[in-house]
Each structure stands twice: as structure tokens, then as C-alpha cells.
ModelCIF file with pLDDT and N, C-alpha, C, O atoms, coordinates in Angstrom:
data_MODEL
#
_entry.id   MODEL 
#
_entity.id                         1 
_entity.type                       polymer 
_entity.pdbx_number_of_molecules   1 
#
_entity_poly.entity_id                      1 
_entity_poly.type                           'polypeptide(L)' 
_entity_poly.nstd_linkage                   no 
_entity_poly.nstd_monomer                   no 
_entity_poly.pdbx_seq_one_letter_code       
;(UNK)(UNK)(UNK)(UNK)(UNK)(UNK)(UNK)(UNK)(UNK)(UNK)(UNK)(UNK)(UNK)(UNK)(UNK)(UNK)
(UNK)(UNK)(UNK)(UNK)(UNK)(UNK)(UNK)(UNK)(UNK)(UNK)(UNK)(UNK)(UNK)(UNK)(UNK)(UNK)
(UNK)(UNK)(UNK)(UNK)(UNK)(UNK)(UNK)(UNK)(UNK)
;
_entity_poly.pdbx_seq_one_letter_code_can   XXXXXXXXXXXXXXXXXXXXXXXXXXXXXXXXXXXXXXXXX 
_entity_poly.pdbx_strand_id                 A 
#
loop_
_entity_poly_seq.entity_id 
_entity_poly_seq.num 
_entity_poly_seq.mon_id 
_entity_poly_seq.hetero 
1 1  UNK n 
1 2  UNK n 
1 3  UNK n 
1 4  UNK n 
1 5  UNK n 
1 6  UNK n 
1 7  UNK n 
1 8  UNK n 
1 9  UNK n 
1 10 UNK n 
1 11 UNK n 
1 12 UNK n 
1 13 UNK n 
1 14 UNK n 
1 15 UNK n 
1 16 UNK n 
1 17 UNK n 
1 18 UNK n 
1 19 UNK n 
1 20 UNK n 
1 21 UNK n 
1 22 UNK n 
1 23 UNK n 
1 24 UNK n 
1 25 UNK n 
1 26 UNK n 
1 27 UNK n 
1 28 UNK n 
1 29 UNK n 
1 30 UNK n 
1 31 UNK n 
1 32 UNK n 
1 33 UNK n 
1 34 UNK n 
1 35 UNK n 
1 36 UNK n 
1 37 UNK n 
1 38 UNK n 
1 39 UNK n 
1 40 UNK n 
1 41 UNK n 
#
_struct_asym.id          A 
_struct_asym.entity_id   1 
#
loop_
_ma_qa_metric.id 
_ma_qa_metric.mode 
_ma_qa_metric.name 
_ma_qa_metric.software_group_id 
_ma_qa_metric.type 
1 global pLDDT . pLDDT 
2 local  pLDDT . pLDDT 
#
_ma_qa_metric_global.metric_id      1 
_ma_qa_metric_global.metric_value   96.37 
_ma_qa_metric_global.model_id       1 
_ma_qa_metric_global.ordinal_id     1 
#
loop_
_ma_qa_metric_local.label_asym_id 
_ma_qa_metric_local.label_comp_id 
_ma_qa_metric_local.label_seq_id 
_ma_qa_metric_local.metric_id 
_ma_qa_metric_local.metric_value 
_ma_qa_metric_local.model_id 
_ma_qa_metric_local.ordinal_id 
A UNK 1  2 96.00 1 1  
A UNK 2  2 95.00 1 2  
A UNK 3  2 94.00 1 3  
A UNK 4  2 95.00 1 4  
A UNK 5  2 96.00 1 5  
A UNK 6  2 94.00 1 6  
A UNK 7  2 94.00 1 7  
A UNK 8  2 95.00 1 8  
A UNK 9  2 96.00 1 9  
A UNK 10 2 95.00 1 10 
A UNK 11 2 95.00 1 11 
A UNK 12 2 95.00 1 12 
A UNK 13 2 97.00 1 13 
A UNK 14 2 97.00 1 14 
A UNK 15 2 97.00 1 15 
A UNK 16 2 97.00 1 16 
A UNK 17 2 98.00 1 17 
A UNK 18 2 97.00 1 18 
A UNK 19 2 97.00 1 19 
A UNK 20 2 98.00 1 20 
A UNK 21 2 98.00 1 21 
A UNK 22 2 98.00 1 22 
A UNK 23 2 98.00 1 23 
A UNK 24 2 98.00 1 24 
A UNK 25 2 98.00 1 25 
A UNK 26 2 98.00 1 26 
A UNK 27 2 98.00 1 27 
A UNK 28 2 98.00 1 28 
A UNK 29 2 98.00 1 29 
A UNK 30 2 98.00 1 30 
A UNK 31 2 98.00 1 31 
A UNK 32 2 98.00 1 32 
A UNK 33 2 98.00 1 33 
A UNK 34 2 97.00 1 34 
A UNK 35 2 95.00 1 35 
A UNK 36 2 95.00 1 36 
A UNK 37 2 93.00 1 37 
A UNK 38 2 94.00 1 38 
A UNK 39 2 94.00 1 39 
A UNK 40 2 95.00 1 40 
A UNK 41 2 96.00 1 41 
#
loop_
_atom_site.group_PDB 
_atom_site.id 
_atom_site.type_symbol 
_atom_site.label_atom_id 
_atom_site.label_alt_id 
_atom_site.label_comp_id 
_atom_site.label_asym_id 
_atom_site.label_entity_id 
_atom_site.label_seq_id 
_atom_site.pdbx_PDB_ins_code 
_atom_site.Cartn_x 
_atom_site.Cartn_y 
_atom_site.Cartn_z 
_atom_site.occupancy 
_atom_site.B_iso_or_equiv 
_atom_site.pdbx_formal_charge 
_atom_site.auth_seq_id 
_atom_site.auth_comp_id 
_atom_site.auth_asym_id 
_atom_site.auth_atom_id 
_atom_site.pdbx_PDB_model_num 
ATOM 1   N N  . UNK A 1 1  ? -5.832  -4.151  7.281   1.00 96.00 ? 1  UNK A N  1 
ATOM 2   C CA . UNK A 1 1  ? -4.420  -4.444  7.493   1.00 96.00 ? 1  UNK A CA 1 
ATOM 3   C C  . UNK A 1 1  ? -4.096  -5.909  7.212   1.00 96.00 ? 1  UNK A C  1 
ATOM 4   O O  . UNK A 1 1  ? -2.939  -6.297  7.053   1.00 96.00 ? 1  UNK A O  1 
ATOM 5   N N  . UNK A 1 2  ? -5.280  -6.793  7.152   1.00 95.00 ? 2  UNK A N  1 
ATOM 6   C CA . UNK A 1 2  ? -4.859  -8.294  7.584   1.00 95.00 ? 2  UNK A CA 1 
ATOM 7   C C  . UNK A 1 2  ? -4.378  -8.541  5.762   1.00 95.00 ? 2  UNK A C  1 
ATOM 8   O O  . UNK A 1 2  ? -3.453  -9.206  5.296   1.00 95.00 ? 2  UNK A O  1 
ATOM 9   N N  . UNK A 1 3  ? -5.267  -7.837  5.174   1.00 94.00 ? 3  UNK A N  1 
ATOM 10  C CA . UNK A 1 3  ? -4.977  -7.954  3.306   1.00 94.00 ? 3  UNK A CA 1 
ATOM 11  C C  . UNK A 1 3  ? -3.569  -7.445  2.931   1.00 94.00 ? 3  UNK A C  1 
ATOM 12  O O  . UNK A 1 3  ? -2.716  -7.874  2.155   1.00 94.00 ? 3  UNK A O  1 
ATOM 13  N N  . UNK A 1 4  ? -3.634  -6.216  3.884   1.00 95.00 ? 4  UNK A N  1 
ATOM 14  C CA . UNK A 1 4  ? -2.203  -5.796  3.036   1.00 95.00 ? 4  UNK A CA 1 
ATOM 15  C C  . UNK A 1 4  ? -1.278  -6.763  3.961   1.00 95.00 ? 4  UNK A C  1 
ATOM 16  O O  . UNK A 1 4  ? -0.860  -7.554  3.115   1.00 95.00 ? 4  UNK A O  1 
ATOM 17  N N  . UNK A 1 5  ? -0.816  -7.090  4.981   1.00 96.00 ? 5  UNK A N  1 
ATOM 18  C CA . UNK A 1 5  ? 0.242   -8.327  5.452   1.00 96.00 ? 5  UNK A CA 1 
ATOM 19  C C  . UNK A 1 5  ? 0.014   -9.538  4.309   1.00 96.00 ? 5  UNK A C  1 
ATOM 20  O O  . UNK A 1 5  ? 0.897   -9.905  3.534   1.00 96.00 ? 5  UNK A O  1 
ATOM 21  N N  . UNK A 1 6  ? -1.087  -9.980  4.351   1.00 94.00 ? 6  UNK A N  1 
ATOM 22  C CA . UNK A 1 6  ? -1.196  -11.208 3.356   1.00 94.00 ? 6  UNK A CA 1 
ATOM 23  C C  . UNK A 1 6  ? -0.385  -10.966 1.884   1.00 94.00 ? 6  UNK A C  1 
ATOM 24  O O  . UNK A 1 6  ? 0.555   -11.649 1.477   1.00 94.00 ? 6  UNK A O  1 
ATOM 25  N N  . UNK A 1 7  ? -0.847  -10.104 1.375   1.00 94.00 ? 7  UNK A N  1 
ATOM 26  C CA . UNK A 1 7  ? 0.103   -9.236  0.276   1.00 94.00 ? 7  UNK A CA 1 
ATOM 27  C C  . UNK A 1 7  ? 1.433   -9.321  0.320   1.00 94.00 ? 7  UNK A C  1 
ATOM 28  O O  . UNK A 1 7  ? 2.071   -10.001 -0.483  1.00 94.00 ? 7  UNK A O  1 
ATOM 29  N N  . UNK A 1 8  ? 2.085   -8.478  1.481   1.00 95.00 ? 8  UNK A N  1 
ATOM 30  C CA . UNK A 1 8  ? 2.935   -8.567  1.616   1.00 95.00 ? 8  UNK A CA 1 
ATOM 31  C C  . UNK A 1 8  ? 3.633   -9.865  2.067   1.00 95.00 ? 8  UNK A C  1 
ATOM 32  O O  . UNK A 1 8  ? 4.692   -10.080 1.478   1.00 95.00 ? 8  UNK A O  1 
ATOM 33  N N  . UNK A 1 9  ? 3.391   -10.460 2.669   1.00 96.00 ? 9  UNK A N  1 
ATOM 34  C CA . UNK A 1 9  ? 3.848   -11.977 2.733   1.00 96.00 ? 9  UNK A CA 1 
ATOM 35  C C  . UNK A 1 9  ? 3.982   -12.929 1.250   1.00 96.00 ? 9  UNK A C  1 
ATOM 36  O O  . UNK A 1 9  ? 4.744   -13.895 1.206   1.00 96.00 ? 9  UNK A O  1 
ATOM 37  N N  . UNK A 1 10 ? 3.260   -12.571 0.237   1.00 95.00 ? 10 UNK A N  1 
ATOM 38  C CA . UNK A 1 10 ? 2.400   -13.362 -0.883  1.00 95.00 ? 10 UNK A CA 1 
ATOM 39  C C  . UNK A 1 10 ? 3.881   -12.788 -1.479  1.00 95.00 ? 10 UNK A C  1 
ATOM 40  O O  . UNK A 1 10 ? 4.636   -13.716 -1.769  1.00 95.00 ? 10 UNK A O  1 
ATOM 41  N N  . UNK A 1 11 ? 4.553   -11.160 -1.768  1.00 95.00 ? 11 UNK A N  1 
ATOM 42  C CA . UNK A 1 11 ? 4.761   -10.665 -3.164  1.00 95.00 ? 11 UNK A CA 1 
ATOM 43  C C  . UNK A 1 11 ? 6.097   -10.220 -2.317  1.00 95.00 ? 11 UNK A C  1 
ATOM 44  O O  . UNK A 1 11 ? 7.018   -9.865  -3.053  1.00 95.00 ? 11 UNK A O  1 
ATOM 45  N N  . UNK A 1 12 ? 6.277   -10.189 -1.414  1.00 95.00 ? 12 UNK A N  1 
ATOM 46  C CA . UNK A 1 12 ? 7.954   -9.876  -0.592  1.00 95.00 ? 12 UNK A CA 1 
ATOM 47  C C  . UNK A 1 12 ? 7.981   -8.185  -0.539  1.00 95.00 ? 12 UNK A C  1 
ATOM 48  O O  . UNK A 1 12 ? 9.065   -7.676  -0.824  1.00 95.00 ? 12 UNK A O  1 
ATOM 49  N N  . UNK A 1 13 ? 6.700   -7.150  -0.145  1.00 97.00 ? 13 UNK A N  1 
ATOM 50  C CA . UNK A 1 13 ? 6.629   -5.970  0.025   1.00 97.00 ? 13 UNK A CA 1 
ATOM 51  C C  . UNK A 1 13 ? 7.704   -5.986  1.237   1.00 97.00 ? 13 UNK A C  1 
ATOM 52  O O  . UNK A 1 13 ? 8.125   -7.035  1.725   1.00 97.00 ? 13 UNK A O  1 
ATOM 53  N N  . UNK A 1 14 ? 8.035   -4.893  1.597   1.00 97.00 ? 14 UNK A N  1 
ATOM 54  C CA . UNK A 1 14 ? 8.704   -4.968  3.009   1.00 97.00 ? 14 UNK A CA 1 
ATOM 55  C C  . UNK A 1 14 ? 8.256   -4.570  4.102   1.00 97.00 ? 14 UNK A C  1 
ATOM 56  O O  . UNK A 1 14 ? 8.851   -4.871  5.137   1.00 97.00 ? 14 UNK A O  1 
ATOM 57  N N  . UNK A 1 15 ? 6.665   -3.507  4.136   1.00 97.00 ? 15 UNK A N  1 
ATOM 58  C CA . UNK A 1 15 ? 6.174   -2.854  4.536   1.00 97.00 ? 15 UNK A CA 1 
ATOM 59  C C  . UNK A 1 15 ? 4.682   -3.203  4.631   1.00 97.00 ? 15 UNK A C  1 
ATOM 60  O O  . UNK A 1 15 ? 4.328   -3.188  3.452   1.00 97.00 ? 15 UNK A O  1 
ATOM 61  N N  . UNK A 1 16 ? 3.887   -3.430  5.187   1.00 97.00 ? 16 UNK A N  1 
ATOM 62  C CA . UNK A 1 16 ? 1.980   -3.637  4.672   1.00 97.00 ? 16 UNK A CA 1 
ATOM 63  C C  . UNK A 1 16 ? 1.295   -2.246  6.064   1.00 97.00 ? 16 UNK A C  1 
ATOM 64  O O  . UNK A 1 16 ? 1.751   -2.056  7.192   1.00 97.00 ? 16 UNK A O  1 
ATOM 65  N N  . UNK A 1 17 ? 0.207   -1.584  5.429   1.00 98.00 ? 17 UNK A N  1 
ATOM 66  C CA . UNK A 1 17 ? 0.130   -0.304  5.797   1.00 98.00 ? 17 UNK A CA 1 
ATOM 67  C C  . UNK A 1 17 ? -1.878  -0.768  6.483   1.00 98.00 ? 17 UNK A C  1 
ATOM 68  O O  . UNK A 1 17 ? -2.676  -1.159  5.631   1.00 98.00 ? 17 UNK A O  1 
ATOM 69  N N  . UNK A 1 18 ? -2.096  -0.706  7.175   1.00 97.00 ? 18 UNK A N  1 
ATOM 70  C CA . UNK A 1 18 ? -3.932  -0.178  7.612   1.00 97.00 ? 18 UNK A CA 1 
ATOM 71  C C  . UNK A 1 18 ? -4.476  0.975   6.908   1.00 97.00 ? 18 UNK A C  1 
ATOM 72  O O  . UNK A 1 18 ? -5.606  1.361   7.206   1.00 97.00 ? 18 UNK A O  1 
ATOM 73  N N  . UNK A 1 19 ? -3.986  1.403   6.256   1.00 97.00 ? 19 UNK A N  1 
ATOM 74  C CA . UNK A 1 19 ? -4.301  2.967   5.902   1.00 97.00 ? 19 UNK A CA 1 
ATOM 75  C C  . UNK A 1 19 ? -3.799  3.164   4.467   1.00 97.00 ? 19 UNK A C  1 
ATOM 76  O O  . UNK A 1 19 ? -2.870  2.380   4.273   1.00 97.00 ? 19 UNK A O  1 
ATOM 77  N N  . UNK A 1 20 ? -4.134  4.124   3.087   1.00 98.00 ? 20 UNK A N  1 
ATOM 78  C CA . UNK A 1 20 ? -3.533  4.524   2.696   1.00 98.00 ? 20 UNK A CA 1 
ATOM 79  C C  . UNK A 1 20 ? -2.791  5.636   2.868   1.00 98.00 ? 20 UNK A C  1 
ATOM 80  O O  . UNK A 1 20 ? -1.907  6.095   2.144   1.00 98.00 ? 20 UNK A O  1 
ATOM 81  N N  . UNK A 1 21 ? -3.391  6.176   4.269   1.00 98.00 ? 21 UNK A N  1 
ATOM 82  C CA . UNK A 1 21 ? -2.982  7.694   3.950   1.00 98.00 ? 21 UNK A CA 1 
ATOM 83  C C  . UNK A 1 21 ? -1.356  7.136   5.088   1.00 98.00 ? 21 UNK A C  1 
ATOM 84  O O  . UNK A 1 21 ? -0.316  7.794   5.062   1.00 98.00 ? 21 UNK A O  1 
ATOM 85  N N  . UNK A 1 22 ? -1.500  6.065   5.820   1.00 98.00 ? 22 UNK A N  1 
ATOM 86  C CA . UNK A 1 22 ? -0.434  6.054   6.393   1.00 98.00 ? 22 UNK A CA 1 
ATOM 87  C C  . UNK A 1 22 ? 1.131   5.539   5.612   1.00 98.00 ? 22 UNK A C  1 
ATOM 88  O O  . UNK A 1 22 ? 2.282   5.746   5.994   1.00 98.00 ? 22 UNK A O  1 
ATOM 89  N N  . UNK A 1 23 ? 0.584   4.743   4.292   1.00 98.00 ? 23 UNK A N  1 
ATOM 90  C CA . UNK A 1 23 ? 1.461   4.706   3.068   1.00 98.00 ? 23 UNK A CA 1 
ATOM 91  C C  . UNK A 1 23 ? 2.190   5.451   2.807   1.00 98.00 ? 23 UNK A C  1 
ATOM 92  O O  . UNK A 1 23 ? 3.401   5.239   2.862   1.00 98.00 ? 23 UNK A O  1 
ATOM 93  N N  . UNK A 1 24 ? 1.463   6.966   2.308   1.00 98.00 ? 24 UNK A N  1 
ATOM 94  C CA . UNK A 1 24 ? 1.366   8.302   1.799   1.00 98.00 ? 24 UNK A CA 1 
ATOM 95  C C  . UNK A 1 24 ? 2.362   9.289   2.973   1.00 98.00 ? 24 UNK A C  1 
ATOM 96  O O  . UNK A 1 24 ? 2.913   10.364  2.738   1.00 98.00 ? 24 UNK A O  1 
ATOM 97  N N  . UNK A 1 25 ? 2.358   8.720   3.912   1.00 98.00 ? 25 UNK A N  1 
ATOM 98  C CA . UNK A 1 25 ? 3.562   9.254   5.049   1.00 98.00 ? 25 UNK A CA 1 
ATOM 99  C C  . UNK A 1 25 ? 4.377   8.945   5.270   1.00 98.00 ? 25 UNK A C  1 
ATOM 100 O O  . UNK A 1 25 ? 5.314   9.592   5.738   1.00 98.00 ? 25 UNK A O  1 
ATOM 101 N N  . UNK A 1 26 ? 4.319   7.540   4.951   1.00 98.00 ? 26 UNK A N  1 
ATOM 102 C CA . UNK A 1 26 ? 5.733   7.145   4.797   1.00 98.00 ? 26 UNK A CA 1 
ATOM 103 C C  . UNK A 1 26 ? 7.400   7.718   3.890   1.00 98.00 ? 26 UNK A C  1 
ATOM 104 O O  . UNK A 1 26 ? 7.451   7.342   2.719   1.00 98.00 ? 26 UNK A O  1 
ATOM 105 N N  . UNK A 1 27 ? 8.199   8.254   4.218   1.00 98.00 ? 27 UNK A N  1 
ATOM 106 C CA . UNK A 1 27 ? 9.115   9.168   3.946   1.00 98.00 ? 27 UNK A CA 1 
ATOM 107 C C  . UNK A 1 27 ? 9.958   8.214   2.854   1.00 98.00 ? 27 UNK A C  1 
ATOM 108 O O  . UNK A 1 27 ? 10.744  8.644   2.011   1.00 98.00 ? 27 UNK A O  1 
ATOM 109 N N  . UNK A 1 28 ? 9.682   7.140   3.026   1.00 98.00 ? 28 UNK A N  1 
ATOM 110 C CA . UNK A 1 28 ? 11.061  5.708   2.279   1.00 98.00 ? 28 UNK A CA 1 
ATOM 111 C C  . UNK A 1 28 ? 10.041  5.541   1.147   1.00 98.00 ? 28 UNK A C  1 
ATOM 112 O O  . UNK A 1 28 ? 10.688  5.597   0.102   1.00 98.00 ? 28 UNK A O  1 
ATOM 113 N N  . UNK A 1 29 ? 8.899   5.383   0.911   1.00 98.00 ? 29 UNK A N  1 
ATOM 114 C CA . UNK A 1 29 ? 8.014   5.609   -0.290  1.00 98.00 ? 29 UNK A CA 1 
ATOM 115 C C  . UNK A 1 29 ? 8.245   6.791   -0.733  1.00 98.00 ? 29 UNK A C  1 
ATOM 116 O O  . UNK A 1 29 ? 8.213   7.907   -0.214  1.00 98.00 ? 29 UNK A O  1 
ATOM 117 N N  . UNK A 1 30 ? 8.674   6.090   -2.592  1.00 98.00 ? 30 UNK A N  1 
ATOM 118 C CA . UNK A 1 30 ? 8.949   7.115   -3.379  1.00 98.00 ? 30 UNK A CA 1 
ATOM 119 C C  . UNK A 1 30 ? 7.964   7.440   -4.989  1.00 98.00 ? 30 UNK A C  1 
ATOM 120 O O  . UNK A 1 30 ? 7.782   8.336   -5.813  1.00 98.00 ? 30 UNK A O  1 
ATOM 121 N N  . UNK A 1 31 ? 7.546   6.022   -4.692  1.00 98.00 ? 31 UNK A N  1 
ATOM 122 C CA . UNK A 1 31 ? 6.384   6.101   -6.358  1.00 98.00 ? 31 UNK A CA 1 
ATOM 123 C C  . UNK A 1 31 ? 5.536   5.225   -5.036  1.00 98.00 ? 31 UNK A C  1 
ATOM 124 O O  . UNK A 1 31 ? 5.759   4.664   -3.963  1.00 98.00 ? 31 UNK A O  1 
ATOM 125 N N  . UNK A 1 32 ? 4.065   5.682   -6.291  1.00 98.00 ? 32 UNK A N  1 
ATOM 126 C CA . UNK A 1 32 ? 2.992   5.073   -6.286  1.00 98.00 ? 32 UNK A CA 1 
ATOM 127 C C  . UNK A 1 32 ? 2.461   4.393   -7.373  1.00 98.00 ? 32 UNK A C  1 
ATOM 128 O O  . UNK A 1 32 ? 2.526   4.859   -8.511  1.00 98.00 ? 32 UNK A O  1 
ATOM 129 N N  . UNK A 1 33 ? 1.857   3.159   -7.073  1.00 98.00 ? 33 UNK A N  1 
ATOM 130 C CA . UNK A 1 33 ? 0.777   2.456   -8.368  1.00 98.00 ? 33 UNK A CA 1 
ATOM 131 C C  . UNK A 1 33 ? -0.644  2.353   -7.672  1.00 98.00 ? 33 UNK A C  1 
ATOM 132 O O  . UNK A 1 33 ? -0.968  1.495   -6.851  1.00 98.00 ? 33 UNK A O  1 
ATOM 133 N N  . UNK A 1 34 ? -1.502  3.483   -8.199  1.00 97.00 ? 34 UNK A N  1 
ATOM 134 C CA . UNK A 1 34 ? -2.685  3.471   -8.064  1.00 97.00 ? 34 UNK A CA 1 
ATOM 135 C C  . UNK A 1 34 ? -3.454  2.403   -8.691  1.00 97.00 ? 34 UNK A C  1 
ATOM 136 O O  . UNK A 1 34 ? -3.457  2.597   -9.907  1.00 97.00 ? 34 UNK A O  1 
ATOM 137 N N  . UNK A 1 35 ? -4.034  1.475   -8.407  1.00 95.00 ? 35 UNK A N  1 
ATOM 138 C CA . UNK A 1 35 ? -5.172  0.447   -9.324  1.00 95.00 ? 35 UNK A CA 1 
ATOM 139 C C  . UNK A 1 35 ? -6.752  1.137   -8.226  1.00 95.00 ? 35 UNK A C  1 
ATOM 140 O O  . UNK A 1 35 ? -7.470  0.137   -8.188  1.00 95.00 ? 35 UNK A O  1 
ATOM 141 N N  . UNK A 1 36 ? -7.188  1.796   -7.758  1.00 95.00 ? 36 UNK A N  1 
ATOM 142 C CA . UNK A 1 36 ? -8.624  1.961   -7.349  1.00 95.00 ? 36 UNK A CA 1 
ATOM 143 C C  . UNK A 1 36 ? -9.435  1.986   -8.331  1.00 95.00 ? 36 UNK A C  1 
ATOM 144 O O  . UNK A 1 36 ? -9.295  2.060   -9.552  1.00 95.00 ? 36 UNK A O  1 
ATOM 145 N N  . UNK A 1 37 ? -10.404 1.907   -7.556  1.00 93.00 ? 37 UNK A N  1 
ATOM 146 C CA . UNK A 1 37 ? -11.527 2.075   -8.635  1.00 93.00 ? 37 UNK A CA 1 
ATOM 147 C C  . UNK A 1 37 ? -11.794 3.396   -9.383  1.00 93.00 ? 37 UNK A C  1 
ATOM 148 O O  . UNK A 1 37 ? -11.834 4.534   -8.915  1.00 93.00 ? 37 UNK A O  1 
ATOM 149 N N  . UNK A 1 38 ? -11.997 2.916   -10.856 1.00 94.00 ? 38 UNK A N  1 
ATOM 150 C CA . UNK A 1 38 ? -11.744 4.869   -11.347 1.00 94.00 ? 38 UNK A CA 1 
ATOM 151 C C  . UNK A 1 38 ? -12.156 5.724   -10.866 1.00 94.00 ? 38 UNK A C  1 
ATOM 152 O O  . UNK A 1 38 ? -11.532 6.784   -10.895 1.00 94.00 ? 38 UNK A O  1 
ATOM 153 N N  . UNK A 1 39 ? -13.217 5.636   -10.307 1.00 94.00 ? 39 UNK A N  1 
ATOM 154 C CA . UNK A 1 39 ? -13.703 7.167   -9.722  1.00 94.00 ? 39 UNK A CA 1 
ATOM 155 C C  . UNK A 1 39 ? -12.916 7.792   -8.369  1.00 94.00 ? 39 UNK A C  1 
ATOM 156 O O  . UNK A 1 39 ? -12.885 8.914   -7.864  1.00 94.00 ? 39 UNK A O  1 
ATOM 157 N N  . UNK A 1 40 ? -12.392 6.698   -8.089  1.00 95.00 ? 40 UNK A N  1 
ATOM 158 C CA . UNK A 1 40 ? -10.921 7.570   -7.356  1.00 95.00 ? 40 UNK A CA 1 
ATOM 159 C C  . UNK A 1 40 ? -9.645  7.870   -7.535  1.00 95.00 ? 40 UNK A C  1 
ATOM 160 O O  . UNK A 1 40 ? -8.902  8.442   -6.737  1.00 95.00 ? 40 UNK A O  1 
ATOM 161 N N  . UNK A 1 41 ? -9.433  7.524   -8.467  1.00 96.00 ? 41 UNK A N  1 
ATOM 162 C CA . UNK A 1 41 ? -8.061  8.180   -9.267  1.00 96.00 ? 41 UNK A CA 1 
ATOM 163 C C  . UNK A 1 41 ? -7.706  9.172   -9.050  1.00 96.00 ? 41 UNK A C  1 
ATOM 164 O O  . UNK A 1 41 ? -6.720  9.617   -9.638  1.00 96.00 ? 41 UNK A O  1 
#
């Protein structure tokens, strides 16, 4: 969580998540940009 706040502080997100899957629940998220590592795509 402490990366994604830093992020979000860094790039003006409005939101920084502990989780992806708690991202992924979020109802106001409407796209995704995946960058993982390929084998999780």
C-alpha cells in the first residue's frame, strides 16, 4: 500500500489500493492498464 500512496501522491491518482483485487472492486474504475510481468497477463 505504502507504493501505491507514493504513486499516487507522485502522478495525482485519486485513489491508491493494498490489493489488486481491491482495485478490481472498485465500481468508479472503468479501464485497466496492466504492465505485470508477462506471465501474468
Amino acid at each position: 500500500l505504502s507504493k501505491a500512496e507514493a504513486f499516487a501522491a507522485e502522478f495525482g491518482f485519486k485513489k491508491s489500493y493494498g490489493s489488486y483485487e481491491a482495485m478490481l472492486a472498485d465500481p468508479e474504475i472503468e479501464a485497466v492498464y496492466n504492465p505485470l510481468p508477462n506471465g501474468l497477463h
